[in-house]
C-alpha atoms as a PDB file:
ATOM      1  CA  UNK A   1    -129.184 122.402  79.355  1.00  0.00           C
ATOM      2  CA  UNK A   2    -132.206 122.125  81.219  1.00  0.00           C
ATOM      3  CA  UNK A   3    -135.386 124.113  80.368  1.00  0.00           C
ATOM      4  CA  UNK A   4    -137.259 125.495  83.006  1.00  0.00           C
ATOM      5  CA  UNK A   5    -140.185 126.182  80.613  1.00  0.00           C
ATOM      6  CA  UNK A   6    -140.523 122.496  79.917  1.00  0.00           C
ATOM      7  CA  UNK A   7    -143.096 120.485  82.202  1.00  0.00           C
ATOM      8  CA  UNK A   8    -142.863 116.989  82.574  1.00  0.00           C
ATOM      9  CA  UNK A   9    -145.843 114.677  83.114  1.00  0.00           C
ATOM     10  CA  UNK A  10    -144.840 113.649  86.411  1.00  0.00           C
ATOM     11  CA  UNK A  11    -145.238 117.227  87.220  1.00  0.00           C
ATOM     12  CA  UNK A  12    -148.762 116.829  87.502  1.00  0.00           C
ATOM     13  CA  UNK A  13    -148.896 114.215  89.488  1.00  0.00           C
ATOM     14  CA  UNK A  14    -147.135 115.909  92.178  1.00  0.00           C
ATOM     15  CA  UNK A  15    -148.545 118.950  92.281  1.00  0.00           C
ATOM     16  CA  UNK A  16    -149.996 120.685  95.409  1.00  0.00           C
ATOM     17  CA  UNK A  17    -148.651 117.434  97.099  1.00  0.00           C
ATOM     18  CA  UNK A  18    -151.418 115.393  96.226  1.00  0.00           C
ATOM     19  CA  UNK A  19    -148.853 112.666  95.583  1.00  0.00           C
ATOM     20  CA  UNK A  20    -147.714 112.796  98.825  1.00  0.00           C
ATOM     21  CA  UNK A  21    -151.619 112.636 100.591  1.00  0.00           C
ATOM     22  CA  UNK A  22    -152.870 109.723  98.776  1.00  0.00           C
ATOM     23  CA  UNK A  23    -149.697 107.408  99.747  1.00  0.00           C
ATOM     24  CA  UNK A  24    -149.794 108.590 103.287  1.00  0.00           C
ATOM     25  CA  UNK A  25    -153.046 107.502 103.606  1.00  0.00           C
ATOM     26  CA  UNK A  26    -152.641 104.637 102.362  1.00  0.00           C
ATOM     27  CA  UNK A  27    -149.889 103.665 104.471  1.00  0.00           C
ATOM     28  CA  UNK A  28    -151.342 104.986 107.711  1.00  0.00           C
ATOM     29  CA  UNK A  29    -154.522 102.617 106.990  1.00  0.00           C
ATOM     30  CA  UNK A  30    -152.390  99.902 106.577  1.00  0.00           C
ATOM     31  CA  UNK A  31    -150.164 100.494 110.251  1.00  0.00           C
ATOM     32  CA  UNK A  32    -154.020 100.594 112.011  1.00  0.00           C
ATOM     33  CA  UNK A  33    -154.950  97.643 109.819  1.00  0.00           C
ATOM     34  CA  UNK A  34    -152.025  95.700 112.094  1.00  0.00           C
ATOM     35  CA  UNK A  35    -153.076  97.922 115.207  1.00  0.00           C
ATOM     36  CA  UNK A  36    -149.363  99.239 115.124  1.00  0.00           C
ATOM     37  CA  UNK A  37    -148.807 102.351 116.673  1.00  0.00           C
ATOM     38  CA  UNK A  38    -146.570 105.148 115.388  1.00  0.00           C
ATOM     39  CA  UNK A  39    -143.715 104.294 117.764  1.00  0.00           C
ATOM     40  CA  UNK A  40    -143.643 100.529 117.302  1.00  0.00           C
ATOM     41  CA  UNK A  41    -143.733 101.141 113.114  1.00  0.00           C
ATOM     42  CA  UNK A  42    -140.495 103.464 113.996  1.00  0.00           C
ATOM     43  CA  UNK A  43    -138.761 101.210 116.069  1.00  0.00           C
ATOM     44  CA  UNK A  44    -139.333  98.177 113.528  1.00  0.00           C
ATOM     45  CA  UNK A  45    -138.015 100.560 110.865  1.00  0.00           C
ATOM     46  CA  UNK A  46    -135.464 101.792 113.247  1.00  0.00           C
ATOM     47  CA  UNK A  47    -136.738 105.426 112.365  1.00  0.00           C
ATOM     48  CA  UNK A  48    -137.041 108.540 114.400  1.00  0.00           C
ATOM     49  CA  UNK A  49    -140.970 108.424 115.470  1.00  0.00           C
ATOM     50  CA  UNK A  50    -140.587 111.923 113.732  1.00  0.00           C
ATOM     51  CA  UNK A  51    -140.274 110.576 110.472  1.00  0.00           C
ATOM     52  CA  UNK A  52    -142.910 108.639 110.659  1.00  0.00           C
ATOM     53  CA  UNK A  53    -145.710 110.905 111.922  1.00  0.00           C
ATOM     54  CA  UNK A  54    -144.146 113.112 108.647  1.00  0.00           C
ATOM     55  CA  UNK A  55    -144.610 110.098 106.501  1.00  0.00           C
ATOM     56  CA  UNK A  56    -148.226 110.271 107.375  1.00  0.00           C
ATOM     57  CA  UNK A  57    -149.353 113.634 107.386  1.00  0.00           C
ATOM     58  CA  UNK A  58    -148.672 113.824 103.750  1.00  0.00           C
ATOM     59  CA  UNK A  59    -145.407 115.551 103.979  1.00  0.00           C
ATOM     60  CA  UNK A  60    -142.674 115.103 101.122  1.00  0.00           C
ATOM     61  CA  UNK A  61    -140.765 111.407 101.953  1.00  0.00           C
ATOM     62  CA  UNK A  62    -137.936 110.006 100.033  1.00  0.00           C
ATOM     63  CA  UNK A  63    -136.979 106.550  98.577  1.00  0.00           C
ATOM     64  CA  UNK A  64    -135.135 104.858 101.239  1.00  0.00           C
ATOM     65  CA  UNK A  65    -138.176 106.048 103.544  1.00  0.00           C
ATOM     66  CA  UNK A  66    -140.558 104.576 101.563  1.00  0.00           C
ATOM     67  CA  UNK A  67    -138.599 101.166 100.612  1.00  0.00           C
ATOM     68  CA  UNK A  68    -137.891 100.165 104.129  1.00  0.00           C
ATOM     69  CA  UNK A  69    -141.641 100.967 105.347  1.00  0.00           C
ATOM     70  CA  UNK A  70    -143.161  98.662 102.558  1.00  0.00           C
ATOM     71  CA  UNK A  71    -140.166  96.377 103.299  1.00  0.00           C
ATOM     72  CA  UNK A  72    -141.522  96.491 107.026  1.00  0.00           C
ATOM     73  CA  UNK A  73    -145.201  95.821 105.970  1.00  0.00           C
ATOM     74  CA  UNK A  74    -144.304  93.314 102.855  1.00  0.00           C
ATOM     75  CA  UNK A  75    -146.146  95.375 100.972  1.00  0.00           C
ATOM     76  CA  UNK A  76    -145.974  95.396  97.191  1.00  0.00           C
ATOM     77  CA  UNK A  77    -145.124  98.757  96.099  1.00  0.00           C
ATOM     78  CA  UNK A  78    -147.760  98.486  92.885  1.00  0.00           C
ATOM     79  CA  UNK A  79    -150.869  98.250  95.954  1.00  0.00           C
ATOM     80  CA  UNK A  80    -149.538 102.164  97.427  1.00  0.00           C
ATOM     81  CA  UNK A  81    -148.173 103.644  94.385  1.00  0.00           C
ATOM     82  CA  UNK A  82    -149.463 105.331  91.387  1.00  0.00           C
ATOM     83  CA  UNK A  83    -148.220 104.087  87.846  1.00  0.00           C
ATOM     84  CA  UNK A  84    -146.284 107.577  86.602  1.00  0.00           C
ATOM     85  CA  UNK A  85    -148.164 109.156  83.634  1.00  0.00           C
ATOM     86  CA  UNK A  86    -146.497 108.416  79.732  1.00  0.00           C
ATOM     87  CA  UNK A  87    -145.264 106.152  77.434  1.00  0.00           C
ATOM     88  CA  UNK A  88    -143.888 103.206  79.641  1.00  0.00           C
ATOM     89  CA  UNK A  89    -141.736 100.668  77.096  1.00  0.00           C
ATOM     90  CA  UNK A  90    -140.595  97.338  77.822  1.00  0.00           C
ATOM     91  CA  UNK A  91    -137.044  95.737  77.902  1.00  0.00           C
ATOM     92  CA  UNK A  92    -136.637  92.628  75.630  1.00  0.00           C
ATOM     93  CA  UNK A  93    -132.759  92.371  74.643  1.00  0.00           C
ATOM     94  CA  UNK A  94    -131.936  90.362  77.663  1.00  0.00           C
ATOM     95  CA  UNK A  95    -130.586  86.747  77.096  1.00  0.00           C
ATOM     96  CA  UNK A  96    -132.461  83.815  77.679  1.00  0.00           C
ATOM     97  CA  UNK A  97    -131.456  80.722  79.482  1.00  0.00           C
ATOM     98  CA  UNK A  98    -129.598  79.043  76.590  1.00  0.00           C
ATOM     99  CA  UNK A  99    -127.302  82.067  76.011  1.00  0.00           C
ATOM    100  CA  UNK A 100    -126.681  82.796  79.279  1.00  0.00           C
ATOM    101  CA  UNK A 101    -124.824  78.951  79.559  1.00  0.00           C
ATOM    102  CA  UNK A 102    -123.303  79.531  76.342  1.00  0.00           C
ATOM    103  CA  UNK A 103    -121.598  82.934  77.610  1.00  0.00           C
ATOM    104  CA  UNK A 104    -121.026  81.701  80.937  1.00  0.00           C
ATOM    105  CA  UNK A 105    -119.284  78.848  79.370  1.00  0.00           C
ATOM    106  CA  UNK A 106    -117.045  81.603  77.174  1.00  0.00           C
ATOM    107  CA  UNK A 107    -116.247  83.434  80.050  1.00  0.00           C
ATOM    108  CA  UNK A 108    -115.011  80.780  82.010  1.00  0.00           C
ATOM    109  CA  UNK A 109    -112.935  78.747  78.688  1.00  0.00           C
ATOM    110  CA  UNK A 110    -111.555  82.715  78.109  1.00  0.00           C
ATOM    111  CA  UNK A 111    -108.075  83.728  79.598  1.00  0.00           C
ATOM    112  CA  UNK A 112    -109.465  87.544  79.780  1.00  0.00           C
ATOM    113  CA  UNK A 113    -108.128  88.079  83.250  1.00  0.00           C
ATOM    114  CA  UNK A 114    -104.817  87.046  82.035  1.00  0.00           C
ATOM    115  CA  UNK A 115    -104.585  89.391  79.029  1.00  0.00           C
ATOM    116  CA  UNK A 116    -105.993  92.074  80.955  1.00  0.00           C
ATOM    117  CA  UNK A 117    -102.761  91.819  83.842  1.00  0.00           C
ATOM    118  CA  UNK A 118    -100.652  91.874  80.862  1.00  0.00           C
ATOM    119  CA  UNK A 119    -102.505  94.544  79.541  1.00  0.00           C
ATOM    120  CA  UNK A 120    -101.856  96.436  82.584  1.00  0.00           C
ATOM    121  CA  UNK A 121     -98.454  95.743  82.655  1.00  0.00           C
ATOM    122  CA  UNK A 122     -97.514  96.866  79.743  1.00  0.00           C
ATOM    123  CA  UNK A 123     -98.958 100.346  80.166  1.00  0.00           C
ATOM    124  CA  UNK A 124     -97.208 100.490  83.674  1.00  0.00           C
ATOM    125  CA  UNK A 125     -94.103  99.582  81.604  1.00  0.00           C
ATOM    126  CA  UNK A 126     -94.774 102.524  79.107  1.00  0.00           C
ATOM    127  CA  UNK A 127     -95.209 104.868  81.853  1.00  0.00           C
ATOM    128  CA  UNK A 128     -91.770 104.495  83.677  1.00  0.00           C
ATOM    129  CA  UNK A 129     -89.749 104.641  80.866  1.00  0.00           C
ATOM    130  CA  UNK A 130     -91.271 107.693  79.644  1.00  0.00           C
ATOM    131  CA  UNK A 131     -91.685 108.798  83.027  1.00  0.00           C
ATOM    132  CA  UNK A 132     -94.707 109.650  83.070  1.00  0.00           C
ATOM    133  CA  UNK A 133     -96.777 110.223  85.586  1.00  0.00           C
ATOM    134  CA  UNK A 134     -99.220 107.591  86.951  1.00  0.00           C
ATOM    135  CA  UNK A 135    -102.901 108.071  86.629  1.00  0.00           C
ATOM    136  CA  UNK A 136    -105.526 107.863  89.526  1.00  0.00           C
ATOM    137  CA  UNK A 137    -106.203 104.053  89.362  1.00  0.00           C
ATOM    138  CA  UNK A 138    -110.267 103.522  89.783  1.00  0.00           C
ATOM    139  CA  UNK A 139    -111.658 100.726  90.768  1.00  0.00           C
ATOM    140  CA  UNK A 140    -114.584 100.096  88.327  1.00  0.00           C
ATOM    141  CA  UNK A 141    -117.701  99.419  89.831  1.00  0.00           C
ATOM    142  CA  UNK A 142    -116.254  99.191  93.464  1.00  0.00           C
ATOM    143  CA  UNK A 143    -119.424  99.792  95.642  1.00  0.00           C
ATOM    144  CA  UNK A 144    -121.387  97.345  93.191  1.00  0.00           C
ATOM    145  CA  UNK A 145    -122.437  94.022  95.312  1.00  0.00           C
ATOM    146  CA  UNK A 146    -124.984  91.985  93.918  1.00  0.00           C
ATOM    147  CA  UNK A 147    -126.869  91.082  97.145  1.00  0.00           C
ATOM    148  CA  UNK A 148    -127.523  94.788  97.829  1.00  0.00           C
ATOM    149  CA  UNK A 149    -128.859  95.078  93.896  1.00  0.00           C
ATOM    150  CA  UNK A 150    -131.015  91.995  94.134  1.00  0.00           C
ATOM    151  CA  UNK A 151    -132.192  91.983  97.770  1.00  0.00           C
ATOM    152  CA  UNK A 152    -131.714  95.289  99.639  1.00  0.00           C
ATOM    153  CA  UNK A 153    -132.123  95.123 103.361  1.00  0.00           C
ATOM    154  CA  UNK A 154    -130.173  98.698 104.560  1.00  0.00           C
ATOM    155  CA  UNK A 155    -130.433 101.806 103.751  1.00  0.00           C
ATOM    156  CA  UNK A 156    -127.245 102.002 101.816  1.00  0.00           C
ATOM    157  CA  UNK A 157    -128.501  98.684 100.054  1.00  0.00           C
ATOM    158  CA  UNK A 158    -131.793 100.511  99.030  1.00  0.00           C
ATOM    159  CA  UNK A 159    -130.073 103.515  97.531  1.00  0.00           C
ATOM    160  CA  UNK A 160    -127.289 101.224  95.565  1.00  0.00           C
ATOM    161  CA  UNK A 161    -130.433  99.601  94.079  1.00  0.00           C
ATOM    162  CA  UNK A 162    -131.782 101.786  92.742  1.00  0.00           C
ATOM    163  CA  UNK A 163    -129.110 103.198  90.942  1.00  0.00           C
ATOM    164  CA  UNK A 164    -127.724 100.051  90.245  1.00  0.00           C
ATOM    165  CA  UNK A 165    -131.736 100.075  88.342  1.00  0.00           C
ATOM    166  CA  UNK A 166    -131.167 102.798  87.081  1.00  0.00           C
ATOM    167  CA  UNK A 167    -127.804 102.319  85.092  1.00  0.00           C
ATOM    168  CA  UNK A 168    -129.208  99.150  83.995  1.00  0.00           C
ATOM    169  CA  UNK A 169    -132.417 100.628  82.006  1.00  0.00           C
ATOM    170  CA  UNK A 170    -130.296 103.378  80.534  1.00  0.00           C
ATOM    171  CA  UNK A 171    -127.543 101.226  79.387  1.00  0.00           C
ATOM    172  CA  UNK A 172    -130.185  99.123  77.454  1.00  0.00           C
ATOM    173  CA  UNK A 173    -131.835 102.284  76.317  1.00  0.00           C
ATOM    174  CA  UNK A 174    -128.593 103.491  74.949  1.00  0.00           C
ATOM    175  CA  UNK A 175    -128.907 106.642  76.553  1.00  0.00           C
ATOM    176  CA  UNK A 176    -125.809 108.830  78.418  1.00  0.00           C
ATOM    177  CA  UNK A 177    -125.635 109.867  81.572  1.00  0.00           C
ATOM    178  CA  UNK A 178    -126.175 113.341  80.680  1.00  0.00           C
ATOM    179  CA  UNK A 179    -128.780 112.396  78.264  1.00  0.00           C
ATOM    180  CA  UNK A 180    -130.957 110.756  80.892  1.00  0.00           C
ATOM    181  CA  UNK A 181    -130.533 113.908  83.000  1.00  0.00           C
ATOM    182  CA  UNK A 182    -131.704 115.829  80.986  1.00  0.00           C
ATOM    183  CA  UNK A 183    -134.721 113.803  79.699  1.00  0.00           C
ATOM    184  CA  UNK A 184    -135.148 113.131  83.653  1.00  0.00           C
ATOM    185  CA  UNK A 185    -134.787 116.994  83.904  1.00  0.00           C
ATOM    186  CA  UNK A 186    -132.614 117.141  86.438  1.00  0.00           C
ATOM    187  CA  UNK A 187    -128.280 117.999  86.642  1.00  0.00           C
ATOM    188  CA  UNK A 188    -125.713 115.959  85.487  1.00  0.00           C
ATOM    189  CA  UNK A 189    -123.999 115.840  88.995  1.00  0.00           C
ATOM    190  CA  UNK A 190    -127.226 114.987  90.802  1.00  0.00           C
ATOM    191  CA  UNK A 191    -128.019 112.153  88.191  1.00  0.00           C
ATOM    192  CA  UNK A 192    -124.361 110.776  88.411  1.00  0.00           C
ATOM    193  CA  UNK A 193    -125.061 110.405  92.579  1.00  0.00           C
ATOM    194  CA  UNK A 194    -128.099 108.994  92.339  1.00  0.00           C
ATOM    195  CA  UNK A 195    -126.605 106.509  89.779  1.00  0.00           C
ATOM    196  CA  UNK A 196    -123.744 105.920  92.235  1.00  0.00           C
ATOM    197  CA  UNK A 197    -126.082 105.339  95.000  1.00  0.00           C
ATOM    198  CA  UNK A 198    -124.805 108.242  96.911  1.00  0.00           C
ATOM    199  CA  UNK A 199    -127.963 110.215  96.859  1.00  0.00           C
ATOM    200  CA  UNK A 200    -131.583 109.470  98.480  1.00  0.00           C
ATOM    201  CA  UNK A 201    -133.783 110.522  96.044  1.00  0.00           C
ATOM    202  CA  UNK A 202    -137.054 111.867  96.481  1.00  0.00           C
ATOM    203  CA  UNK A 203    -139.928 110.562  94.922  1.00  0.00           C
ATOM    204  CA  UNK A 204    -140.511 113.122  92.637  1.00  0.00           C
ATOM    205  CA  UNK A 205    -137.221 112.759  91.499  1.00  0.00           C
ATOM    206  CA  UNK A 206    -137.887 108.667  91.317  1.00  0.00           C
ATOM    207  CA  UNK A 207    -141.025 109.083  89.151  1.00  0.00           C
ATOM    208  CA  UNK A 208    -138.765 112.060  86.859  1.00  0.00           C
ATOM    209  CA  UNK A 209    -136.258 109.437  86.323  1.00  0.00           C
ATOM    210  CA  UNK A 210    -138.422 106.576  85.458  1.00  0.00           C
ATOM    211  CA  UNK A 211    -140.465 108.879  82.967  1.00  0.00           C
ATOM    212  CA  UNK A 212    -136.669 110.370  81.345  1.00  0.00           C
ATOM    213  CA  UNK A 213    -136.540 105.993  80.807  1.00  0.00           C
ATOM    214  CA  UNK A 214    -139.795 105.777  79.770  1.00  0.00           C
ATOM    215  CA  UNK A 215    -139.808 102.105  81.942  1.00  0.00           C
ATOM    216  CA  UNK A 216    -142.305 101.954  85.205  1.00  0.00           C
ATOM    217  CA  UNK A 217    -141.475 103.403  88.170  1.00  0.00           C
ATOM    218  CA  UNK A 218    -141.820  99.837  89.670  1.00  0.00           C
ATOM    219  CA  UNK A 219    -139.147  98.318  87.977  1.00  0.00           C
ATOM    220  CA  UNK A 220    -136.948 101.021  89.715  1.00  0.00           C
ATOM    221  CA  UNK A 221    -138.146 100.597  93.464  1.00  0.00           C
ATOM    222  CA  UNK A 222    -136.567  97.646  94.897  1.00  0.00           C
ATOM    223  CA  UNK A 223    -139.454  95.504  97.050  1.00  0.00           C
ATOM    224  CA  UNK A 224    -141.199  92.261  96.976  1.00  0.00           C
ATOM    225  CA  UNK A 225    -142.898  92.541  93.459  1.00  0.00           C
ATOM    226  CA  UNK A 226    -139.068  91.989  92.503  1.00  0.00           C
ATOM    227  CA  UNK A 227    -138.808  89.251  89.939  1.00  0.00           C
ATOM    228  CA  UNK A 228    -135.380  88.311  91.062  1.00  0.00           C
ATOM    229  CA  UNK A 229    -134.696  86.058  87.627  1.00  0.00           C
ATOM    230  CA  UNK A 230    -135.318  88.940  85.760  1.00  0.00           C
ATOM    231  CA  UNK A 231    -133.223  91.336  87.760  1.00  0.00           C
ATOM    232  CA  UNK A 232    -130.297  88.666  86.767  1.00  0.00           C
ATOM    233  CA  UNK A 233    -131.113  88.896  83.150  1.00  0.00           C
ATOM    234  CA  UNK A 234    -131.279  92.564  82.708  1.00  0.00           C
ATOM    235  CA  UNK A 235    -127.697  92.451  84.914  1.00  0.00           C
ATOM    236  CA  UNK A 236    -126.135  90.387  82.291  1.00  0.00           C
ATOM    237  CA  UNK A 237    -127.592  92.027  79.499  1.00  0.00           C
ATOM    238  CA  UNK A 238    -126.564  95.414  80.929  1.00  0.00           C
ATOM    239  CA  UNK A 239    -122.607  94.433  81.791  1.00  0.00           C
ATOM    240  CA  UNK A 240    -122.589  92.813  78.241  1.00  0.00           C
ATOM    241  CA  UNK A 241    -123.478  96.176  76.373  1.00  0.00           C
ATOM    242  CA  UNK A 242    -121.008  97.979  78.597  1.00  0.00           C
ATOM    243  CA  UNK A 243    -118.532  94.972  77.665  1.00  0.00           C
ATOM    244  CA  UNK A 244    -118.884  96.114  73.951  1.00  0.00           C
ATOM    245  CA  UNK A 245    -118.314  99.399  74.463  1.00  0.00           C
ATOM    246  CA  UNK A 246    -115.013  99.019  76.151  1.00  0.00           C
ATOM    247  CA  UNK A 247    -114.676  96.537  73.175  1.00  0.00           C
ATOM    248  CA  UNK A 248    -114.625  99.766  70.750  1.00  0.00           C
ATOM    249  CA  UNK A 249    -112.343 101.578  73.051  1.00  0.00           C
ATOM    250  CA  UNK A 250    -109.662  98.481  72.773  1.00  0.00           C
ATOM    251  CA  UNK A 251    -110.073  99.179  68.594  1.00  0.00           C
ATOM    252  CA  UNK A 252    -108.148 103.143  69.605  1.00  0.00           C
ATOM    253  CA  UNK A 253    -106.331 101.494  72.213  1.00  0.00           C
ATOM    254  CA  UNK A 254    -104.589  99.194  69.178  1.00  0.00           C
ATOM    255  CA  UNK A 255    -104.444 101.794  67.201  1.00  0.00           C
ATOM    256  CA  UNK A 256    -102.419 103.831  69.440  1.00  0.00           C
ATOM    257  CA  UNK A 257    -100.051 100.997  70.657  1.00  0.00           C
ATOM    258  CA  UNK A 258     -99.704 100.040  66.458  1.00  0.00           C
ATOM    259  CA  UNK A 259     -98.634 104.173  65.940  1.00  0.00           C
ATOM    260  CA  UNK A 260     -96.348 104.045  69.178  1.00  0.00           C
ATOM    261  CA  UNK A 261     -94.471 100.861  67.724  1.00  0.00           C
ATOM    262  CA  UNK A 262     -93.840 102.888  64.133  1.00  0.00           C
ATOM    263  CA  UNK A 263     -92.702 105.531  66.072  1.00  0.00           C
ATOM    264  CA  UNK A 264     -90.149 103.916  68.137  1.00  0.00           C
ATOM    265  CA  UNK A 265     -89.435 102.033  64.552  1.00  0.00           C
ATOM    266  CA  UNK A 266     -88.998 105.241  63.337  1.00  0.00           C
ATOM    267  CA  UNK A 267     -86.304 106.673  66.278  1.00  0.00           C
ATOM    268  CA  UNK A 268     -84.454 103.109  66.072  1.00  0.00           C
ATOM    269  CA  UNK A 269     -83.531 103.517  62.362  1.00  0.00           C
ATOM    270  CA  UNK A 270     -82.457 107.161  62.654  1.00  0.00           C
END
């Protein structure tokens, strides 16, 4: 449950829309810097000259508004933005160069693609003779492309980035879904979109989320500080630790399969 009572540092930093007033500034400085007027910045960013003129007179402006400005001007997101307030920690379990050949190596030796068909088929088997009745099949990770992650050009791109980001630093923090919500102080439903990449998030909620990870804001805001080696590294590391946990799930999956074979033991012999 959320509690209402609770502030959260970032609070502070957003309050009376101060937030807002110092990055419009900012920006605006830099679009007279280039002697760019309103309407040429729009039609670069393929924005609604409306937006823009919002963007800087301080008003509220979400992620994928921000992204593809600085993405228009090249500008590093670190020279506009505030570091959020807190206890920032850094990621270190990600592989280095050696492991990643040595598990790339594993992978490809492995015959897991194989096993998992049979897998599969076995369960489908189970199911008709039972008769049971098929469940929804889900395509894991279907909207996940790696270009998008690593070097987001669209708005779609920008938003599946960042929660691409965001899954990332909570699977290496170990957290749940509903855990980080809740330390991000937001719902379940809206953290699962924005994870998804089906929500733009404002940049409240950005810095909220960052501070519920206690990472940097900037590691979470796609642009061209982006150390794209290290994106790859925390990628791996992050599909590895979600790799062991479907590793535990096979351990019940076993055990179920090991009690279904005594039971059909058990009706054969009777």
């Amino acid at each position: 449950m959320l509690n209402g009572s609770e502030k959260m540092q970032v609070d502070a930093l957003f309050e009376g829309g101060r937030f807002y007033e110092i990055v419009s500034e900012k920006l605006e400085k830099h679009r007279e810097s280039l002697h760019w007027s309103q309407s040429h910045l729009a039609k670069l960013a393929r924005m609604h000259i409306s937006i823009i003129r919002a963007l800087e007179t301080g008003r509220a402006f979400s992620l994928d508004t921000l992204s593809t400005v600085l993405r228009i001007y090249q500008l590093d997101p670190r020279s506009v933005l505030p570091e959020q307030p807190g206890e920032v920690q850094d990621i270190s379990n990600y592989p280095d160069s050696k492991s990643l050949l040595k598990l790339s190596k594993a992978i490809k030796s492995s015959e897991y693609g194989r096993s998992v068909f049979q897998l599969k088929s076995f369960i489908n088997t189970i199911e008709e003779t039972i008769k049971l009745a098929p469940l929804p099949m889900k395509n894991a990770e279907e909207h996940y492309r790696r270009g998008a992650v690593y070097e987001p050009k669209t708005r779609s791109d920008i938003l599946e980035s960042f929660g691409r980001r965001v899954r990332i630093y909570r699977t290496l923090r170990g957290f749940t879904a509903n855990q980080t919500a809740q330390k991000s102080h937001t719902s379940l439903t809206s953290y699962s979109l924005l994870e998804s990449g089906h929500r733009n998030p404002s940049m409240e909620t950005v810095y909220k989320v960052s501070e519920g990870l206690a990472i940097s804001v900037f590691a979470l805001i796609p642009g061209t500080h982006d150390d794209q080696n290290t994106m790859r590294l925390l990628d791996v590391a992050a599909w590895a630790v979600e790799a062991q946990t479907h590793l535990y799930a096979l351990d019940d999956l076993e055990f179920v399969f090991n009690s279904l074979r005594d039971a059909l033991g058990t009706s054969a012999s009777s």
